[in-house]
PDB file of N, CA and C in Angstrom:
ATOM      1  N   UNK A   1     -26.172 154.512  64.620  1.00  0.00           N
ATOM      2  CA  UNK A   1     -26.933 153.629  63.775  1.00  0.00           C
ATOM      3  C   UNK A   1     -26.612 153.875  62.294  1.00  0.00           C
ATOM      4  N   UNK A   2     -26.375 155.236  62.018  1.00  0.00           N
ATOM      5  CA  UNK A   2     -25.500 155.544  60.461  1.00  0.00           C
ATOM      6  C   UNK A   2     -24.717 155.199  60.340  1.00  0.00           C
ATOM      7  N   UNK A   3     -23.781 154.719  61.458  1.00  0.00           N
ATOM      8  CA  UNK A   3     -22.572 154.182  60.792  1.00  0.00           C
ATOM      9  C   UNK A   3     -22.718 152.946  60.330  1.00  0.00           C
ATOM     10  N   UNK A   4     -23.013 151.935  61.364  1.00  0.00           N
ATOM     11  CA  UNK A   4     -23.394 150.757  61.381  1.00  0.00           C
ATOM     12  C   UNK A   4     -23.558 150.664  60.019  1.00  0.00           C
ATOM     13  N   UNK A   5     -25.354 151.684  59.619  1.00  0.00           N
ATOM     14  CA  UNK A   5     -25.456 150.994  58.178  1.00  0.00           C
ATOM     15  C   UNK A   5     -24.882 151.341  56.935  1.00  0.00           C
ATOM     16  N   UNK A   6     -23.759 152.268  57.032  1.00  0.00           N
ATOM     17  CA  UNK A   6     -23.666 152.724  56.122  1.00  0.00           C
ATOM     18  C   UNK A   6     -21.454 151.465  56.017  1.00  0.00           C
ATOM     19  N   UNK A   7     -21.249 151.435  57.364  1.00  0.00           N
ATOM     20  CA  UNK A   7     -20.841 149.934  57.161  1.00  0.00           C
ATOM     21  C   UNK A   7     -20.713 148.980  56.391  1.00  0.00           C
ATOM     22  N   UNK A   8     -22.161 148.318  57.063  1.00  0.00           N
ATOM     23  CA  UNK A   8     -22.710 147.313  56.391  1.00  0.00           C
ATOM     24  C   UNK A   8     -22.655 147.577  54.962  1.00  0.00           C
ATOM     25  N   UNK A   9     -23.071 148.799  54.541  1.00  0.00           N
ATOM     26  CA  UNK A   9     -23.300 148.603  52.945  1.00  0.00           C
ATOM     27  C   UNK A   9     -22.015 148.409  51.948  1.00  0.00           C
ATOM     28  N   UNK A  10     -20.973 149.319  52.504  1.00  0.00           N
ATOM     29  CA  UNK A  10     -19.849 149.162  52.157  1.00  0.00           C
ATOM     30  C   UNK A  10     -19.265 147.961  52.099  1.00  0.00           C
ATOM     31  N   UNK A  11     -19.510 147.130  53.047  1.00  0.00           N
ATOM     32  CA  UNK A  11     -19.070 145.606  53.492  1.00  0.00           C
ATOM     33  C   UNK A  11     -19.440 144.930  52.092  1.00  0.00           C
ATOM     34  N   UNK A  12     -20.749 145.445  52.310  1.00  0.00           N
ATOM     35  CA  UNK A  12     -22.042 143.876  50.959  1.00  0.00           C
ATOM     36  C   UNK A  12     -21.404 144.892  49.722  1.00  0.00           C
ATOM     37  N   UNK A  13     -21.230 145.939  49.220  1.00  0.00           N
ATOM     38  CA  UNK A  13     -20.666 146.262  48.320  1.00  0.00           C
ATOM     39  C   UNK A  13     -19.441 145.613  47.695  1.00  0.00           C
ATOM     40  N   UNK A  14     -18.412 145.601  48.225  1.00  0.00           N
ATOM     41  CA  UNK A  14     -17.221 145.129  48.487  1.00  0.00           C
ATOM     42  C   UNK A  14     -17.002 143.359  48.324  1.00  0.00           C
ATOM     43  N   UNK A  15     -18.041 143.015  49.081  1.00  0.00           N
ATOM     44  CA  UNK A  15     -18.011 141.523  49.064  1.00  0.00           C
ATOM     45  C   UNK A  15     -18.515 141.025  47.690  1.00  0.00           C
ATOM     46  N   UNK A  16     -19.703 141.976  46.907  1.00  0.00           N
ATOM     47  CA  UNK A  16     -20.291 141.314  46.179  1.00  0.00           C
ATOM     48  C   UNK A  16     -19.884 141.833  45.093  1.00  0.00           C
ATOM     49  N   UNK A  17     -18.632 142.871  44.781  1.00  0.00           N
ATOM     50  CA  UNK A  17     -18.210 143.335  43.480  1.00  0.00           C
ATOM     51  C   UNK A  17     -17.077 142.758  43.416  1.00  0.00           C
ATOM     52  N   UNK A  18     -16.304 141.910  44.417  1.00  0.00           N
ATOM     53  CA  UNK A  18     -14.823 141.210  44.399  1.00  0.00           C
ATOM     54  C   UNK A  18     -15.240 140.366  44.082  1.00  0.00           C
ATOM     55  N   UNK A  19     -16.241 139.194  43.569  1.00  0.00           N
ATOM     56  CA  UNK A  19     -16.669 138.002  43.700  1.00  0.00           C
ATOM     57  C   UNK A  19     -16.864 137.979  42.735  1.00  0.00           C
ATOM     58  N   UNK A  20     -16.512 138.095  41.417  1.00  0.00           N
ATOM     59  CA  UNK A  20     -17.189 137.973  39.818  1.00  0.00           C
ATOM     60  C   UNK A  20     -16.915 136.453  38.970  1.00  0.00           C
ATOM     61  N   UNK A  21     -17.322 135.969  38.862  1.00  0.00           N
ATOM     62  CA  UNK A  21     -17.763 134.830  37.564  1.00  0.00           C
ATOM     63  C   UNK A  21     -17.175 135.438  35.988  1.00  0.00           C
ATOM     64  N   UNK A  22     -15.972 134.672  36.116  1.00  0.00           N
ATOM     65  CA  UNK A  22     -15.237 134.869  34.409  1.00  0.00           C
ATOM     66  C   UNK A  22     -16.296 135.106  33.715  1.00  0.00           C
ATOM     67  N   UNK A  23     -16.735 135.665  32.827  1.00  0.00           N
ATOM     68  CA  UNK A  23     -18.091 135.275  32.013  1.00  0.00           C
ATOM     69  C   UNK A  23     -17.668 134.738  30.886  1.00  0.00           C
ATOM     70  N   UNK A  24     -16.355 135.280  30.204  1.00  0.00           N
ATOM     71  CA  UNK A  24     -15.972 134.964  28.681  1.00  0.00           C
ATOM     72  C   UNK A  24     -14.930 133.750  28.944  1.00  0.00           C
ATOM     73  N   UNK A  25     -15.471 132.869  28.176  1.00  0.00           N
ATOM     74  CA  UNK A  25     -14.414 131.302  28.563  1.00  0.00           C
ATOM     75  C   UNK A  25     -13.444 132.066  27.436  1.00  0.00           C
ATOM     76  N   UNK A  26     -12.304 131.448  27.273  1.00  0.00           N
ATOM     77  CA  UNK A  26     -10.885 131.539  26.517  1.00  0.00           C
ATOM     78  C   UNK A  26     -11.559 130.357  25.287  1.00  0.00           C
ATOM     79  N   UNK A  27     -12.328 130.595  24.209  1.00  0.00           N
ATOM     80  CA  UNK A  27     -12.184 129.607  23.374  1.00  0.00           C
ATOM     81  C   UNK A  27     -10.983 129.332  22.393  1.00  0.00           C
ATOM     82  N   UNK A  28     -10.605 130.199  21.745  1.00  0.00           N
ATOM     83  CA  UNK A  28      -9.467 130.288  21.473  1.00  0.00           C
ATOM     84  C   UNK A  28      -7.931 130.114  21.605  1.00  0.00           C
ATOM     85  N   UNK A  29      -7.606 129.087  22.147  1.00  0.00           N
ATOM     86  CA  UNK A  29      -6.251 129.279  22.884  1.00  0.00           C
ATOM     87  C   UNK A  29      -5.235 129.381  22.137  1.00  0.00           C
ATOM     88  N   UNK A  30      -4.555 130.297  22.392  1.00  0.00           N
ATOM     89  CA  UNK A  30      -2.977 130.607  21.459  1.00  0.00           C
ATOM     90  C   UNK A  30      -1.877 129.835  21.443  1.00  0.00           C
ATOM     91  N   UNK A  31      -1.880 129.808  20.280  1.00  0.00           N
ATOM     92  CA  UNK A  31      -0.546 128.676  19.696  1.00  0.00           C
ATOM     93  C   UNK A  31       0.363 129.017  20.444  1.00  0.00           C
ATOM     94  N   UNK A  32       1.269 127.336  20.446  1.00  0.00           N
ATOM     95  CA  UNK A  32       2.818 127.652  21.294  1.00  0.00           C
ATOM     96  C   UNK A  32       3.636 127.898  20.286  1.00  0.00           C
ATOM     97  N   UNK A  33       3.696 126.925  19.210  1.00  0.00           N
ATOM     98  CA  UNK A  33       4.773 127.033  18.306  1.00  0.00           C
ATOM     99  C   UNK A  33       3.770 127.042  17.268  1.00  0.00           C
ATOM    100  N   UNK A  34       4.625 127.386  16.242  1.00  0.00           N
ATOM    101  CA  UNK A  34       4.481 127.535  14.956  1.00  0.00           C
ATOM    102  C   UNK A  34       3.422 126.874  13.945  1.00  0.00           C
ATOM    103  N   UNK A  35       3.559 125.437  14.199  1.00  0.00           N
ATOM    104  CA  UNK A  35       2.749 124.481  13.406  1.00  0.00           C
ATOM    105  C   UNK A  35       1.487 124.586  13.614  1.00  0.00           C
ATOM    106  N   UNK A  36       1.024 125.149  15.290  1.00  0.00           N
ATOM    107  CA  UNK A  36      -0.030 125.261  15.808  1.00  0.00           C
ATOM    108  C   UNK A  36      -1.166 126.728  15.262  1.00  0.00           C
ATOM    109  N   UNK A  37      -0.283 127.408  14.510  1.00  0.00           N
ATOM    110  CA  UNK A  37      -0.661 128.523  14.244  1.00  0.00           C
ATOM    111  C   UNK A  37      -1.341 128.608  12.494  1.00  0.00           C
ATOM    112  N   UNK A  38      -2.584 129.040  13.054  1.00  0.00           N
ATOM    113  CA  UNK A  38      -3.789 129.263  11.624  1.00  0.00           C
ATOM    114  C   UNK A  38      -3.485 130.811  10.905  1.00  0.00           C
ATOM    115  N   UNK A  39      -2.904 130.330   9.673  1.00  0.00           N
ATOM    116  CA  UNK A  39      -2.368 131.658   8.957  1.00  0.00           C
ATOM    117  C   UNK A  39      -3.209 131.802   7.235  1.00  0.00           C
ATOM    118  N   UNK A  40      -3.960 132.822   6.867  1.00  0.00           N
ATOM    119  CA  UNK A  40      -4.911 132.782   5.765  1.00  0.00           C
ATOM    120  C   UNK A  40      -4.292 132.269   4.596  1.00  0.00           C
ATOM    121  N   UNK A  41      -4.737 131.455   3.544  1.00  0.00           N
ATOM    122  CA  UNK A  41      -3.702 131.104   2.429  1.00  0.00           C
ATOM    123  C   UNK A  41      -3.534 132.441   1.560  1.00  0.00           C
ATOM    124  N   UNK A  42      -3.970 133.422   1.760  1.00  0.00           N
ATOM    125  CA  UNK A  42      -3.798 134.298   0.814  1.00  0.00           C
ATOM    126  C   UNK A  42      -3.155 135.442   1.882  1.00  0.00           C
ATOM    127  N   UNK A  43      -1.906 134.997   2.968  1.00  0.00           N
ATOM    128  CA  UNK A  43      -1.295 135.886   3.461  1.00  0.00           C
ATOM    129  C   UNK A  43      -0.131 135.804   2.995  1.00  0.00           C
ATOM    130  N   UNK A  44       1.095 136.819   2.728  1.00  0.00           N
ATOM    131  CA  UNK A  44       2.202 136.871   2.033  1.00  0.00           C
ATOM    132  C   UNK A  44       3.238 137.002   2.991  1.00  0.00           C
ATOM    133  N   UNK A  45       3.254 136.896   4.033  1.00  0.00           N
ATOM    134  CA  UNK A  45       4.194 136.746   4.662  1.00  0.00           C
ATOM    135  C   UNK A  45       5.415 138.372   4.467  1.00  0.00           C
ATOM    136  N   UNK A  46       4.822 139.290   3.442  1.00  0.00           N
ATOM    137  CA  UNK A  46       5.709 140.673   3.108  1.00  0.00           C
ATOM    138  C   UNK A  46       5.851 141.309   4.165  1.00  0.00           C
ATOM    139  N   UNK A  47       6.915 141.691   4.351  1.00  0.00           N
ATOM    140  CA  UNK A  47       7.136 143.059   5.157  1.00  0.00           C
ATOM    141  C   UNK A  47       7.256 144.289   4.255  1.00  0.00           C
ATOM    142  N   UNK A  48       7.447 144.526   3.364  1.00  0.00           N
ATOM    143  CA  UNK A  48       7.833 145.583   2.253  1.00  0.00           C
ATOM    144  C   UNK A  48       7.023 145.217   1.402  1.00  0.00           C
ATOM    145  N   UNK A  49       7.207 146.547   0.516  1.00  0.00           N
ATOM    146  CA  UNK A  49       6.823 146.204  -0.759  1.00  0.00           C
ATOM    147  C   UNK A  49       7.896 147.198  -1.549  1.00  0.00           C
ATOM    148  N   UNK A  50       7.769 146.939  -2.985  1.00  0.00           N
ATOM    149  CA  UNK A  50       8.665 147.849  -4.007  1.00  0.00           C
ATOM    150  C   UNK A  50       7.470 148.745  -4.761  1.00  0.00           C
ATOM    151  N   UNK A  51       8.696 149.914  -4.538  1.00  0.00           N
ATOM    152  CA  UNK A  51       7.326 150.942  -5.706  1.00  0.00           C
ATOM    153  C   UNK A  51       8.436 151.839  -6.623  1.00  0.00           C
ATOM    154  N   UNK A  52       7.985 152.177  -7.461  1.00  0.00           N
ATOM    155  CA  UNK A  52       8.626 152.484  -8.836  1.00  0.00           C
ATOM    156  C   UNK A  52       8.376 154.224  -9.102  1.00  0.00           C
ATOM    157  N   UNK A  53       9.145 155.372  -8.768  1.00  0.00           N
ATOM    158  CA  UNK A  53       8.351 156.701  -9.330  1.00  0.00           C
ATOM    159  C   UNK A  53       9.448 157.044 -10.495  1.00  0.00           C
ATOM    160  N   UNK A  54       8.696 157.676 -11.641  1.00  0.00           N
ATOM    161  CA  UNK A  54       9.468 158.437 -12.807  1.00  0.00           C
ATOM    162  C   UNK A  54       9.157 159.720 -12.883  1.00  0.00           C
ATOM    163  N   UNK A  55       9.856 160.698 -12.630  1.00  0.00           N
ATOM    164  CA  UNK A  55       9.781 162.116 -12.398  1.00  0.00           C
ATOM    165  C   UNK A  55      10.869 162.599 -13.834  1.00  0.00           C
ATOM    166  N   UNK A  56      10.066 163.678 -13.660  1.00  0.00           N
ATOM    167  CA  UNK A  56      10.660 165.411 -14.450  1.00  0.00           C
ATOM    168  C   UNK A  56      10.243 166.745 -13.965  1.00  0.00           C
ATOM    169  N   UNK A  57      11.496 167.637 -14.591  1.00  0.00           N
ATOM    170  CA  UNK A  57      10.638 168.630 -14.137  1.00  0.00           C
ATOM    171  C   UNK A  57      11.229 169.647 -14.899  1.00  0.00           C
ATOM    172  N   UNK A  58      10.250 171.310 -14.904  1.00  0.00           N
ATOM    173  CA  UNK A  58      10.609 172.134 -16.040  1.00  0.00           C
ATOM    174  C   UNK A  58      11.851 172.664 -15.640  1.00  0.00           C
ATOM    175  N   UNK A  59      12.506 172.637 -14.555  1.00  0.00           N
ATOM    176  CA  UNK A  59      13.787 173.162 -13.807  1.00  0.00           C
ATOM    177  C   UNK A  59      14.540 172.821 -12.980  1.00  0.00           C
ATOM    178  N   UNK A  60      15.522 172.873 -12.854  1.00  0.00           N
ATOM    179  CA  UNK A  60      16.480 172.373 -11.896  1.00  0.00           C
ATOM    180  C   UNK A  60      15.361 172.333 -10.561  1.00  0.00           C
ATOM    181  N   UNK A  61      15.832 171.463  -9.863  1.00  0.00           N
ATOM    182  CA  UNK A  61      15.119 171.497  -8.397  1.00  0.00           C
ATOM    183  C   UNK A  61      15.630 169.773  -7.575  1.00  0.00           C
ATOM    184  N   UNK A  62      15.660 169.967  -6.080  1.00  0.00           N
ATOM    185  CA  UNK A  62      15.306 169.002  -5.409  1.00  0.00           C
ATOM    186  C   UNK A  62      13.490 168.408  -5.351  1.00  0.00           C
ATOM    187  N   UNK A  63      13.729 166.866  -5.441  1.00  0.00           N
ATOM    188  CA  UNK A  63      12.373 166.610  -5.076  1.00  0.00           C
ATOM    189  C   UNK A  63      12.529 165.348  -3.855  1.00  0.00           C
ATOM    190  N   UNK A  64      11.836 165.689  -2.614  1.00  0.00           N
ATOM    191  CA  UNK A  64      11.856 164.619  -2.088  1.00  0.00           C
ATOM    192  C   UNK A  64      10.208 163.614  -1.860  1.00  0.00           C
ATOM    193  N   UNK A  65      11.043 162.826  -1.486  1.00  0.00           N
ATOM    194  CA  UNK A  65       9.792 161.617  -1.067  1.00  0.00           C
ATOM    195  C   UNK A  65       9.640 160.880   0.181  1.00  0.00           C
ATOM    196  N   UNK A  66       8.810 161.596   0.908  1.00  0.00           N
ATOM    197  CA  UNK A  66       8.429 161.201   2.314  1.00  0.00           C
ATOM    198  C   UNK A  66       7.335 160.813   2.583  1.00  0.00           C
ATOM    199  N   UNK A  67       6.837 160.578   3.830  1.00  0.00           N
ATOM    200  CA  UNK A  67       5.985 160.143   4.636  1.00  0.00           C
ATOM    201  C   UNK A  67       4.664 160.792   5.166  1.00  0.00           C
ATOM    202  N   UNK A  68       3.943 160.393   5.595  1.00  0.00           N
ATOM    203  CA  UNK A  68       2.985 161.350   5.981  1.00  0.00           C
ATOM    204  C   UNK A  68       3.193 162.268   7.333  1.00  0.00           C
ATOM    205  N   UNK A  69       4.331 161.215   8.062  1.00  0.00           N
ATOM    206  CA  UNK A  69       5.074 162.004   9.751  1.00  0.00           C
ATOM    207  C   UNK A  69       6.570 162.758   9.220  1.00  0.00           C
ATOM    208  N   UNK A  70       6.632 163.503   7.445  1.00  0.00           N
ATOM    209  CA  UNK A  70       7.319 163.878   7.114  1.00  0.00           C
ATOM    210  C   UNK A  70       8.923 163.540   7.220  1.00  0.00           C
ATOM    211  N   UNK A  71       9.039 161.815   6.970  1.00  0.00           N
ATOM    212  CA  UNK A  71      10.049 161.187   7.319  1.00  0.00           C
ATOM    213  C   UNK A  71      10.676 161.170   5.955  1.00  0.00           C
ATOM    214  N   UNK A  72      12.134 161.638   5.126  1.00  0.00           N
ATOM    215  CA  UNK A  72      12.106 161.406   4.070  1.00  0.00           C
ATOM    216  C   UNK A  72      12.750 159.956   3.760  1.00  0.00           C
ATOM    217  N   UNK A  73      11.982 159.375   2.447  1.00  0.00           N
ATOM    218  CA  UNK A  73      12.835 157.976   2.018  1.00  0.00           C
ATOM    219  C   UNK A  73      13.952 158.410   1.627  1.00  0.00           C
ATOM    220  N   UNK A  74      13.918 159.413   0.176  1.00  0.00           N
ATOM    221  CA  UNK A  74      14.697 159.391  -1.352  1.00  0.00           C
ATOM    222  C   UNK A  74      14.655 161.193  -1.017  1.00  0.00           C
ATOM    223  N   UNK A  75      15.632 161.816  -1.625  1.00  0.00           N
ATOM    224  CA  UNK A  75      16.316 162.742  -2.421  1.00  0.00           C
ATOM    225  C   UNK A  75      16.736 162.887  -3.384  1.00  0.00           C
ATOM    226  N   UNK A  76      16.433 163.710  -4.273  1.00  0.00           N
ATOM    227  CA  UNK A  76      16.967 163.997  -5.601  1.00  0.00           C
ATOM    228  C   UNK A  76      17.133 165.099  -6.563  1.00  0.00           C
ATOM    229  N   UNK A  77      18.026 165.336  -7.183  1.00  0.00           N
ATOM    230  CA  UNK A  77      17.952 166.561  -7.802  1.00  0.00           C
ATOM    231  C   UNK A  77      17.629 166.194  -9.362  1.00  0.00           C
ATOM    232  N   UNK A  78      16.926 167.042  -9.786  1.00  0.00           N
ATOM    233  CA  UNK A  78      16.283 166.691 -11.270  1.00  0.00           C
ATOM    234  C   UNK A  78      16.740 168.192 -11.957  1.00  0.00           C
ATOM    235  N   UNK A  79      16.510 167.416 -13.171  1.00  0.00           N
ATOM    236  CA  UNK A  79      17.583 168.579 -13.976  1.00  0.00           C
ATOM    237  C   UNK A  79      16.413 168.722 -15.420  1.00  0.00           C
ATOM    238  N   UNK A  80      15.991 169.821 -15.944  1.00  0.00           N
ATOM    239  CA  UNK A  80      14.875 169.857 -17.240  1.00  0.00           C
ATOM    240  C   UNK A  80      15.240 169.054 -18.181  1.00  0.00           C
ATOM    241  N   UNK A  81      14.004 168.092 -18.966  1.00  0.00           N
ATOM    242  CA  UNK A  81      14.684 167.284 -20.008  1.00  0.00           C
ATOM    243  C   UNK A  81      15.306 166.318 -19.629  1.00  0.00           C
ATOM    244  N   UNK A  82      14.836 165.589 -18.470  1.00  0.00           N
ATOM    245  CA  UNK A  82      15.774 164.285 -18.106  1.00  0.00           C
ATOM    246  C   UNK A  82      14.434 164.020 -17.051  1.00  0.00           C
ATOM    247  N   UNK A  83      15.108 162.313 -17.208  1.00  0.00           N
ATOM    248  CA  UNK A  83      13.660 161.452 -15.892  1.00  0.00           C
ATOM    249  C   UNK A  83      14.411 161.148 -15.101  1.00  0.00           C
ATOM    250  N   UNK A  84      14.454 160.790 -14.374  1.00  0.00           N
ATOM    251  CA  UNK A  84      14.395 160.442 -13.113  1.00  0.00           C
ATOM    252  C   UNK A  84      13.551 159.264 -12.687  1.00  0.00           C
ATOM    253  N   UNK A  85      14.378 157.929 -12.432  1.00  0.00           N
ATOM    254  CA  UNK A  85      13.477 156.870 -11.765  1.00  0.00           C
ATOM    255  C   UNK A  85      14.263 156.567 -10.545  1.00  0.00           C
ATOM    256  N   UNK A  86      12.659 156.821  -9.645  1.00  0.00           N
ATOM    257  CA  UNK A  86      13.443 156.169  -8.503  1.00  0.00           C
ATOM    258  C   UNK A  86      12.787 155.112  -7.861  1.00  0.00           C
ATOM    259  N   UNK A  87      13.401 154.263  -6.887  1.00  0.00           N
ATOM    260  CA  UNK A  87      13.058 152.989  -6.985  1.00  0.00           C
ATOM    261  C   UNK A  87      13.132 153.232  -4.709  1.00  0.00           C
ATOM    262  N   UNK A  88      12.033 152.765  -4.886  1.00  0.00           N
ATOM    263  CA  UNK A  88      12.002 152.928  -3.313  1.00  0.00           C
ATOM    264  C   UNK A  88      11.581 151.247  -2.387  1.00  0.00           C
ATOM    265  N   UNK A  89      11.731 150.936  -1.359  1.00  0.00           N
ATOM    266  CA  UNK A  89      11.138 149.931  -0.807  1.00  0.00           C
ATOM    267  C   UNK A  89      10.907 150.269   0.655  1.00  0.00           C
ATOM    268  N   UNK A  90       9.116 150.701   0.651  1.00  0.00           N
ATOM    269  CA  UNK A  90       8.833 150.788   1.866  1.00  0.00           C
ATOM    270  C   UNK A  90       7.876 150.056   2.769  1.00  0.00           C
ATOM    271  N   UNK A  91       7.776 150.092   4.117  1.00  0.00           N
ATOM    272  CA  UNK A  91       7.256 149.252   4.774  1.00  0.00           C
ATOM    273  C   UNK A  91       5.839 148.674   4.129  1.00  0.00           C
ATOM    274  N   UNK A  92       5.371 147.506   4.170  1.00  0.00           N
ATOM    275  CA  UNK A  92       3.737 147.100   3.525  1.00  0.00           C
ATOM    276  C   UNK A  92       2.554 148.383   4.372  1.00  0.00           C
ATOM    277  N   UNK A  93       2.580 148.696   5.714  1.00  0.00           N
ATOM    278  CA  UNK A  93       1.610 149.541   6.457  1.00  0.00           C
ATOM    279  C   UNK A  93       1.335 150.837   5.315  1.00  0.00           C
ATOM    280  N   UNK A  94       2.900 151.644   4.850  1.00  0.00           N
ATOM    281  CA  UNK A  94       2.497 152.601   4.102  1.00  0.00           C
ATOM    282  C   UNK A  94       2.390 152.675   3.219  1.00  0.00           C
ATOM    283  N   UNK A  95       1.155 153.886   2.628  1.00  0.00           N
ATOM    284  CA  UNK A  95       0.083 153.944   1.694  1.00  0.00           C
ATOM    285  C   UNK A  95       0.613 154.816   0.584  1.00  0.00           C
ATOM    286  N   UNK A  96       0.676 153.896  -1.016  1.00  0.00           N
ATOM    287  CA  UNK A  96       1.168 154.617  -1.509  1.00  0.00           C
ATOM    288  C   UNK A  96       0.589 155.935  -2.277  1.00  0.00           C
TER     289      UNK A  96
END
């Protein structure tokens, strides 16, 4: 008789958790092409951006300029009494 009901329950379990009602309709439907697609007027379409550094230093030395996953952009050796501009272009995501 335990099996039976313990069966059964498994059965009505089964039956009544496979059986679900979408709840969230798709209001939104995604563009096919291009024209169809809603883009903010104040989006720039950038992948990059340009950034500008001017360095010195009291002594000869390398200085580099990397990333936060310690990826380097730029290398350079700086020499006392002299600048150094360097001119980098990196992805828009990273923070300058």
């Amino acid at each position: 008789m335990k099996k039976i009901t313990i069966i059964i329950a498994i059965a009505l379990t089964i039956v009544f958790t496979s059986c679900k009602k979408d709840r969230f309709d798709n209001i939104d439907p995604k563009p096919v092409n291009m024209e169809e697609l809603t883009v903010p007027s104040n989006f720039d379409w950038k992948t990059t951006k340009d950034i500008q550094l001017t360095m010195s230093a009291p002594s000869n030395g390398i200085v580099e300029v990397s990333n936060s996953q310690n990826i380097a952009y730029q290398k350079a050796f700086l020499t006392p009494g002299t600048t150094y501009t360097m001119k980098l272009t990196l992805p828009t995501y990273e923070k300058p």
